[in-house]
N, C-alpha and C. Protein backbone atom coordinates (compact mmCIF):
# COMPACT_ATOMS: atom_id res chain seq x y z
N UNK A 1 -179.55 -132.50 -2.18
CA UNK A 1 -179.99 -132.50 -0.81
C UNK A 1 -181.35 -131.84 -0.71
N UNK A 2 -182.56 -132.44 0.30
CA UNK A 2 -183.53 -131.88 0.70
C UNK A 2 -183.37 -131.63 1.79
N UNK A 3 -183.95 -130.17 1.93
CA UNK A 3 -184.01 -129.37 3.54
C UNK A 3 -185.66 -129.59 4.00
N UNK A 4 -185.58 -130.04 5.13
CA UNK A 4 -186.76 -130.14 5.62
C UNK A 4 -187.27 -129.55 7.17
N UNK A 5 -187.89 -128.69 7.21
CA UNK A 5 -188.50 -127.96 8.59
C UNK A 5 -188.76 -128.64 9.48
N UNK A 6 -187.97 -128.65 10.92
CA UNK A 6 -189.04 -129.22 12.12
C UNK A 6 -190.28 -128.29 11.88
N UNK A 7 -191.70 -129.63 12.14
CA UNK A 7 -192.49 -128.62 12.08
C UNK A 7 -193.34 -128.24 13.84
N UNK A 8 -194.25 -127.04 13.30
CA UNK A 8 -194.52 -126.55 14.26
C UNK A 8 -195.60 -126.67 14.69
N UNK A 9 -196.20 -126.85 16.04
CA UNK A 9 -197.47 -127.30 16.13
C UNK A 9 -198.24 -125.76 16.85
N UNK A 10 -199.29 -125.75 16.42
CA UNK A 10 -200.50 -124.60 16.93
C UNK A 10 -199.93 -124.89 18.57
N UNK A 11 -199.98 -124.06 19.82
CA UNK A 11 -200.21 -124.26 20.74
C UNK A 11 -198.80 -124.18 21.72
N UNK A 12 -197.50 -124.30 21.17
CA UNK A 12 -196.36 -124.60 21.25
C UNK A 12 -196.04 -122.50 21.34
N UNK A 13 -194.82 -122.93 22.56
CA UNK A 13 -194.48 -120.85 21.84
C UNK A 13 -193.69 -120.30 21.16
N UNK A 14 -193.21 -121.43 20.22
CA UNK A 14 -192.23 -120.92 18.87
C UNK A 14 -192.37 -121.66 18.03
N UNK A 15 -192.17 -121.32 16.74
CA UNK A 15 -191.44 -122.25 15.98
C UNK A 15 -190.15 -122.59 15.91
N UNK A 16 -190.20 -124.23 15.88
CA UNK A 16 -188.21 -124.32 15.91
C UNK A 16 -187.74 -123.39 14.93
N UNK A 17 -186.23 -123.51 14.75
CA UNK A 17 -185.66 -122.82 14.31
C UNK A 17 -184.59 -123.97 13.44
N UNK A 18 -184.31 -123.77 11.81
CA UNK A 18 -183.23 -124.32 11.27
C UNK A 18 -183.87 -125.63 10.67
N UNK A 19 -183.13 -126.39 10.08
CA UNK A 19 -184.00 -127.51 9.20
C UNK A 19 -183.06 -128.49 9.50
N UNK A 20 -183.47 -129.55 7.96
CA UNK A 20 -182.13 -130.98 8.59
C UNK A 20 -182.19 -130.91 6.86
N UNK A 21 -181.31 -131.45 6.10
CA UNK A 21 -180.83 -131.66 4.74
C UNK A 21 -180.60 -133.25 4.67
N UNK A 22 -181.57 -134.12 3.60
CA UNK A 22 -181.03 -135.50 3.71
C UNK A 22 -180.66 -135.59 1.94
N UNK A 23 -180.26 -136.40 1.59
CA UNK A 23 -180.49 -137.06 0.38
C UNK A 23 -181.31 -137.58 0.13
N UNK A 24 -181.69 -138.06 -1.41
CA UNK A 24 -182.53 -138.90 -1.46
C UNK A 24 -183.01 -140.01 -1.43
N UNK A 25 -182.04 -140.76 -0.89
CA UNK A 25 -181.65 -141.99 -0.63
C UNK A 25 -182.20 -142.27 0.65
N UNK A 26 -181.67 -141.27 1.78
CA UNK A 26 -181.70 -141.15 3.19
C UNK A 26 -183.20 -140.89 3.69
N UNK A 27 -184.13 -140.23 2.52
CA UNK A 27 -184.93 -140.15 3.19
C UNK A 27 -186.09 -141.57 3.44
N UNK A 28 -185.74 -142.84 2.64
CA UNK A 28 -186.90 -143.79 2.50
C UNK A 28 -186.43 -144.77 3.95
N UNK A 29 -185.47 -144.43 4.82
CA UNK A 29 -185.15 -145.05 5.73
C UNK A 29 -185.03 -144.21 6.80
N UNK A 30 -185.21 -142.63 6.70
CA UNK A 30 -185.44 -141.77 7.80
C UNK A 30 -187.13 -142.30 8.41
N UNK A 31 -187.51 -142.03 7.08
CA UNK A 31 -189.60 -142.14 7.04
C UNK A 31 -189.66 -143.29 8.27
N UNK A 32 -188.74 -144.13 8.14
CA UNK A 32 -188.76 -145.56 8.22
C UNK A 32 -189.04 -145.63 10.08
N UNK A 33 -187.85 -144.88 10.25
CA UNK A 33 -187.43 -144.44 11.47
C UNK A 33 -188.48 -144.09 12.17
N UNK A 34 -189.02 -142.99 11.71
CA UNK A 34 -189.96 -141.74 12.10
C UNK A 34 -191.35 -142.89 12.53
N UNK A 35 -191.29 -143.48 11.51
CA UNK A 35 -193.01 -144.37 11.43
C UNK A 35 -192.54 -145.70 12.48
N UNK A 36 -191.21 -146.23 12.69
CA UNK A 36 -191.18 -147.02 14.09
C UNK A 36 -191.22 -146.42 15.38
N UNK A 37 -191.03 -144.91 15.55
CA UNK A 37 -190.98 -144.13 16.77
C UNK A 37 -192.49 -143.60 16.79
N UNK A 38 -193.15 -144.08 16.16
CA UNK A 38 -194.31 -143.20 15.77
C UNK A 38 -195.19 -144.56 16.40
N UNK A 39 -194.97 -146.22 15.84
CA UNK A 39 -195.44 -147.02 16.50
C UNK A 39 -195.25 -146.94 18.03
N UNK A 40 -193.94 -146.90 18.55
CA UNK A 40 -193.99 -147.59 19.73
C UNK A 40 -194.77 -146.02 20.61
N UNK A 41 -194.83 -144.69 20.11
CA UNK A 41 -195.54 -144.01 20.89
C UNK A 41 -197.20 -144.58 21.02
N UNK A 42 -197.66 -144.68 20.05
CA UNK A 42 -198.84 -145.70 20.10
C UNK A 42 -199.11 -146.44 21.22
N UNK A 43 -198.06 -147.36 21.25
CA UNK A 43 -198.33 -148.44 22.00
C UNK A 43 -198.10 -147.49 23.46
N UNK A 44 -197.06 -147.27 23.64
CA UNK A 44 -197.23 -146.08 24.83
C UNK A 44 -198.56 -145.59 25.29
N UNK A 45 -199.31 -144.58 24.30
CA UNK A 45 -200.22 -144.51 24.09
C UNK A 45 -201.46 -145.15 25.07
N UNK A 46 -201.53 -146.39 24.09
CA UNK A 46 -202.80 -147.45 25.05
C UNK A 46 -201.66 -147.56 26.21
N UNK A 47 -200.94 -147.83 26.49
CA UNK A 47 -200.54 -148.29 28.18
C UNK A 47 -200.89 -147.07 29.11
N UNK A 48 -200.67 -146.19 28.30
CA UNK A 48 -200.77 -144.57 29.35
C UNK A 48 -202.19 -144.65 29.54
N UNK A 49 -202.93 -145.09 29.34
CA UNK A 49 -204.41 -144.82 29.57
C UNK A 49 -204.84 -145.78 30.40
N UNK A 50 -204.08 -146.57 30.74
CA UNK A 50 -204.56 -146.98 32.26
C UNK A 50 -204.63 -146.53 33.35
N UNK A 51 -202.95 -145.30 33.14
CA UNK A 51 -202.67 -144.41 34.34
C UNK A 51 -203.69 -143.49 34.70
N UNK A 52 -204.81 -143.86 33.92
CA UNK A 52 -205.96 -142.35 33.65
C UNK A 52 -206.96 -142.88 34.68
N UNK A 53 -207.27 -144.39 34.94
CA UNK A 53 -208.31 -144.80 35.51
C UNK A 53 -208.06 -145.52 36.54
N UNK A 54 -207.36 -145.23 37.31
CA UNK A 54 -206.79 -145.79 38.83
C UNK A 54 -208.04 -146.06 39.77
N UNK A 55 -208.51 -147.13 40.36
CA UNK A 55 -209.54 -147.75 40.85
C UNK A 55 -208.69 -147.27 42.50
N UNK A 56 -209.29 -146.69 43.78
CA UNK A 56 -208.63 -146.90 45.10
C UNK A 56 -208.81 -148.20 45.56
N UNK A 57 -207.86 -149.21 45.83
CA UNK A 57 -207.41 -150.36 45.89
C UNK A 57 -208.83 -150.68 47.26
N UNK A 58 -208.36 -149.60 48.18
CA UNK A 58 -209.44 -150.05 49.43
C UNK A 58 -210.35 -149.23 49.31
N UNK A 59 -211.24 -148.83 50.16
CA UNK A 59 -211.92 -147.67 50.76
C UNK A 59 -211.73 -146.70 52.02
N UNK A 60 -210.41 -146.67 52.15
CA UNK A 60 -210.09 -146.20 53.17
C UNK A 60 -208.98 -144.72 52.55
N UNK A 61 -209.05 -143.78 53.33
CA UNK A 61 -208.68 -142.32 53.06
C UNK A 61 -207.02 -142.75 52.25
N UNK A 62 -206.17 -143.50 52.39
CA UNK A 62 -204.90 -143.67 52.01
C UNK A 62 -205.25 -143.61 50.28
N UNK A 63 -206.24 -145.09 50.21
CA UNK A 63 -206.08 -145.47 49.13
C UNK A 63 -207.05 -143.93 48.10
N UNK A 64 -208.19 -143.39 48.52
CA UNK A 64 -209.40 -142.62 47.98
C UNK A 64 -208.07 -141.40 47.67
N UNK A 65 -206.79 -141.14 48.43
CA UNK A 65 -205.72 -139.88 48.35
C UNK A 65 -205.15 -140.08 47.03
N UNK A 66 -204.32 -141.37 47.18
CA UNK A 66 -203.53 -141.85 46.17
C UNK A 66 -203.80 -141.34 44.39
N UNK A 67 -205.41 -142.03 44.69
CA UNK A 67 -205.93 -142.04 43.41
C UNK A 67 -206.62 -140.61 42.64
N UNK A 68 -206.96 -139.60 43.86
CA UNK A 68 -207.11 -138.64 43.23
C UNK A 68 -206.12 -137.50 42.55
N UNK A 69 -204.80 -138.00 42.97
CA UNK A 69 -203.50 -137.79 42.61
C UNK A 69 -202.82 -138.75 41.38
N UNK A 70 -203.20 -140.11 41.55
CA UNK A 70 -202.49 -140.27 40.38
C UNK A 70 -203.19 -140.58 38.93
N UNK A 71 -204.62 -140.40 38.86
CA UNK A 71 -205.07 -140.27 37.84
C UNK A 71 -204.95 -139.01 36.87
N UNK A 72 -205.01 -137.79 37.40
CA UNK A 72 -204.82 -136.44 36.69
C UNK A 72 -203.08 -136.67 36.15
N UNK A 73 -202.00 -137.00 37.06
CA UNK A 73 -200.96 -137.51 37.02
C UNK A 73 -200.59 -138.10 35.70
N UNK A 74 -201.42 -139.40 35.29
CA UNK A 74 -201.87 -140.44 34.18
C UNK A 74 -202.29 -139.54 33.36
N UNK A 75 -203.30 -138.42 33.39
CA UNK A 75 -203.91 -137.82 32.10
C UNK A 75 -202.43 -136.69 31.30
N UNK A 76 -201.57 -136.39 32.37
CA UNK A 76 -201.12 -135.52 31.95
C UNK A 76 -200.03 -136.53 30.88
N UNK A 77 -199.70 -137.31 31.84
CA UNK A 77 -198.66 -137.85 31.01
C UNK A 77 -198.86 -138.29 29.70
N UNK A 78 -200.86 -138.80 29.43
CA UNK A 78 -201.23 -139.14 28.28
C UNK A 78 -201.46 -138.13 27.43
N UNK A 79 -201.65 -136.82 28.06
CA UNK A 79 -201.26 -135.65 27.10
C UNK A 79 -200.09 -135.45 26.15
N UNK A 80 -199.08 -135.63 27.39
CA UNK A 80 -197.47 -135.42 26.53
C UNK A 80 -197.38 -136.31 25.52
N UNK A 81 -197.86 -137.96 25.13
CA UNK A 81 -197.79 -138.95 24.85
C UNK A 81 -198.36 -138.48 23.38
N UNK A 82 -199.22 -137.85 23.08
CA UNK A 82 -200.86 -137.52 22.37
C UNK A 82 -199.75 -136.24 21.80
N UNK A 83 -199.37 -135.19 22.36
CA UNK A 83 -198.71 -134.36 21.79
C UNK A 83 -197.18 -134.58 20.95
N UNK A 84 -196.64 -135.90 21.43
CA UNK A 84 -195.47 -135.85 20.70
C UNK A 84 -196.12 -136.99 19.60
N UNK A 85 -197.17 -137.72 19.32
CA UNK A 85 -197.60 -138.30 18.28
C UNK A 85 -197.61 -137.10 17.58
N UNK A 86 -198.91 -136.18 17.48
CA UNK A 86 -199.18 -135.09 16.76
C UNK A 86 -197.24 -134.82 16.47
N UNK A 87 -196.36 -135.00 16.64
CA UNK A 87 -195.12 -133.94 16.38
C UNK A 87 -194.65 -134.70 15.27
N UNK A 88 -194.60 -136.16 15.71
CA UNK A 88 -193.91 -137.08 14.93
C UNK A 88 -195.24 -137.29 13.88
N UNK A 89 -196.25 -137.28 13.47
CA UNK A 89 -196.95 -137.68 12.56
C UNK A 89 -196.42 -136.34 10.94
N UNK A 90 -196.83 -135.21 12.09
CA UNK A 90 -196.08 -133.91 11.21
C UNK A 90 -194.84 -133.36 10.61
N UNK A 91 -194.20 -134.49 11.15
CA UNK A 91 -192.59 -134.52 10.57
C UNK A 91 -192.73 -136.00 9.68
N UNK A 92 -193.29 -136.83 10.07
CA UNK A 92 -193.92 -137.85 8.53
C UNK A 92 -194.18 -137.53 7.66
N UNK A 93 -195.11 -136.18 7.72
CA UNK A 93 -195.88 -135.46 6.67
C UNK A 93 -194.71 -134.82 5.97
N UNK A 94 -193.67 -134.33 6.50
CA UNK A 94 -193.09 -133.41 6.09
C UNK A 94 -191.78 -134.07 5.27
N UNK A 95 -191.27 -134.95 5.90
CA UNK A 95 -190.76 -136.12 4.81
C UNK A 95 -191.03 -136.60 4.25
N UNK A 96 -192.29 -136.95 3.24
CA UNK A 96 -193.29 -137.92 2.64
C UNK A 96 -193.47 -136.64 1.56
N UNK A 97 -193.66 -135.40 2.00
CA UNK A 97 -193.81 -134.49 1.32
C UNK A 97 -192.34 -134.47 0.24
N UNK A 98 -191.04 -134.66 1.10
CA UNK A 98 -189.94 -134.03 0.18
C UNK A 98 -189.74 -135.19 -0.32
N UNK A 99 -190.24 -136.29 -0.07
CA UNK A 99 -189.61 -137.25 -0.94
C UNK A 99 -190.47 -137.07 -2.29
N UNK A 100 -191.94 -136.45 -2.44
CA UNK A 100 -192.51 -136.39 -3.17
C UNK A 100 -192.17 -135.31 -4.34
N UNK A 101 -192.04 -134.33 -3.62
CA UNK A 101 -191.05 -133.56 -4.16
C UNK A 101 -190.30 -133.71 -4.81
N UNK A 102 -188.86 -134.56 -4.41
CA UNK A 102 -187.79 -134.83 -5.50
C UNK A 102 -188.31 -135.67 -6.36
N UNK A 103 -189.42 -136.90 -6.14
CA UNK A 103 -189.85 -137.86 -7.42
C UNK A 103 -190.85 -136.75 -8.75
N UNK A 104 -190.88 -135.75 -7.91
CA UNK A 104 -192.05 -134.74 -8.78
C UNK A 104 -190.56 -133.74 -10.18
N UNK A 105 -189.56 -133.64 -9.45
CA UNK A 105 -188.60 -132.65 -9.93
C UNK A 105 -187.95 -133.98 -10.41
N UNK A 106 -187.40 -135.52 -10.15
CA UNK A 106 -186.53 -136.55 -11.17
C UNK A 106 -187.34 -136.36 -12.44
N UNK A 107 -188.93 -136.82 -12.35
CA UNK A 107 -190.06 -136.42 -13.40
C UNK A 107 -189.64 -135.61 -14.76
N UNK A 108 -189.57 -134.44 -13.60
CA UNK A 108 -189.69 -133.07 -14.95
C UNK A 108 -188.48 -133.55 -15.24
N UNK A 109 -187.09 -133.29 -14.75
CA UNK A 109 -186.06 -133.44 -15.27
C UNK A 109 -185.73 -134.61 -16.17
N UNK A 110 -186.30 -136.05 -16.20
CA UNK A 110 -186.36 -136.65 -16.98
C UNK A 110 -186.74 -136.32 -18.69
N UNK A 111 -188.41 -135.59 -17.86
CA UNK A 111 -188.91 -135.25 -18.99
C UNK A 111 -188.60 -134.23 -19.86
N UNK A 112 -187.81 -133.01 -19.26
CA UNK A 112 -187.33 -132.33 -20.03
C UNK A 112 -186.14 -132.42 -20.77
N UNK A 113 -185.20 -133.57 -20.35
CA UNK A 113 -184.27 -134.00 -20.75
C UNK A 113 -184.65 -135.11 -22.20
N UNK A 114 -185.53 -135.52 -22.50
CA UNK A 114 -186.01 -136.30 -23.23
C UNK A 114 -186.57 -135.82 -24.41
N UNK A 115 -187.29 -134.02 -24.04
CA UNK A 115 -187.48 -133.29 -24.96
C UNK A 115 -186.56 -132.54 -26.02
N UNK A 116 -185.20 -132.01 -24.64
CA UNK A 116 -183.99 -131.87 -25.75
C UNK A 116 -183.58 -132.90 -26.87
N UNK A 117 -183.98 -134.06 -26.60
CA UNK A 117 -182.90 -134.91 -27.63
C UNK A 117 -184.29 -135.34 -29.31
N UNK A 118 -185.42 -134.38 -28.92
CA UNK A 118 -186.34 -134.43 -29.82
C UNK A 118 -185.66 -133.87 -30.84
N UNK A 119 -186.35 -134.37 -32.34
CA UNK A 119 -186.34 -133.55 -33.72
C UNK A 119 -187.43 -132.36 -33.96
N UNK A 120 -186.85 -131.70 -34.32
CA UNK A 120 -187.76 -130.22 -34.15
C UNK A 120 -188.66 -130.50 -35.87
């Protein structure tokens, strides 16, 4: 089993707490996971950035209200959008890492296993 850290981003006021344990099997279809939730925030992403540039439909005080309200509205939400990429890219990293890991430790263990059965 690999244990792997939620990780933590600068700016946030803790670090999580506790890890997740996969196999090694589990992790080439976790990644998998991570990198389709990772697309559709993307696409989220570009849609949220329309909410950023709200045109007032008329020129009249209703519409000039609306829009100075729901554009900041739009930015924030493209914040949250922008911040949980950054979360999910860093938990990519961090699985990509342990899978590297165990192919780094099958390696040695191969290789040291290969050395025992040498003639001295």
């Amino acid at each position: 089993m690999i244990s792997v850290a939620a990780p933590f981003l600068a700016g946030t006021s803790s670090a999580p707490k506790g890890s997740f344990s996969f196999s090694p099997e589990e992790l080439d279809a976790i990644i998998a996971e991570w990198e389709d939730l990772r697309s559709a925030l993307l696409d989220d992403e570009r849609r949220a950035g329309y909410m950023t540039n709200i045109d007032p439909p008329g020129k009249e005080f209703a519409s000039g209200d609306f829009t100075k309200r729901a554009n900041p509205s739009g930015e924030s939400f493209l914040e949250a959008i922008q911040g949980m990429i950054k979360y999910v890219d860093k938990y990519i990293e961090a699985l990509k890492d342990a899978r590297e890991s165990i192919s780094t430790q099958d390696e040695q263990a191969q290789s040291d296993i290969a050395k025992t059965g040498e003639i001295q």
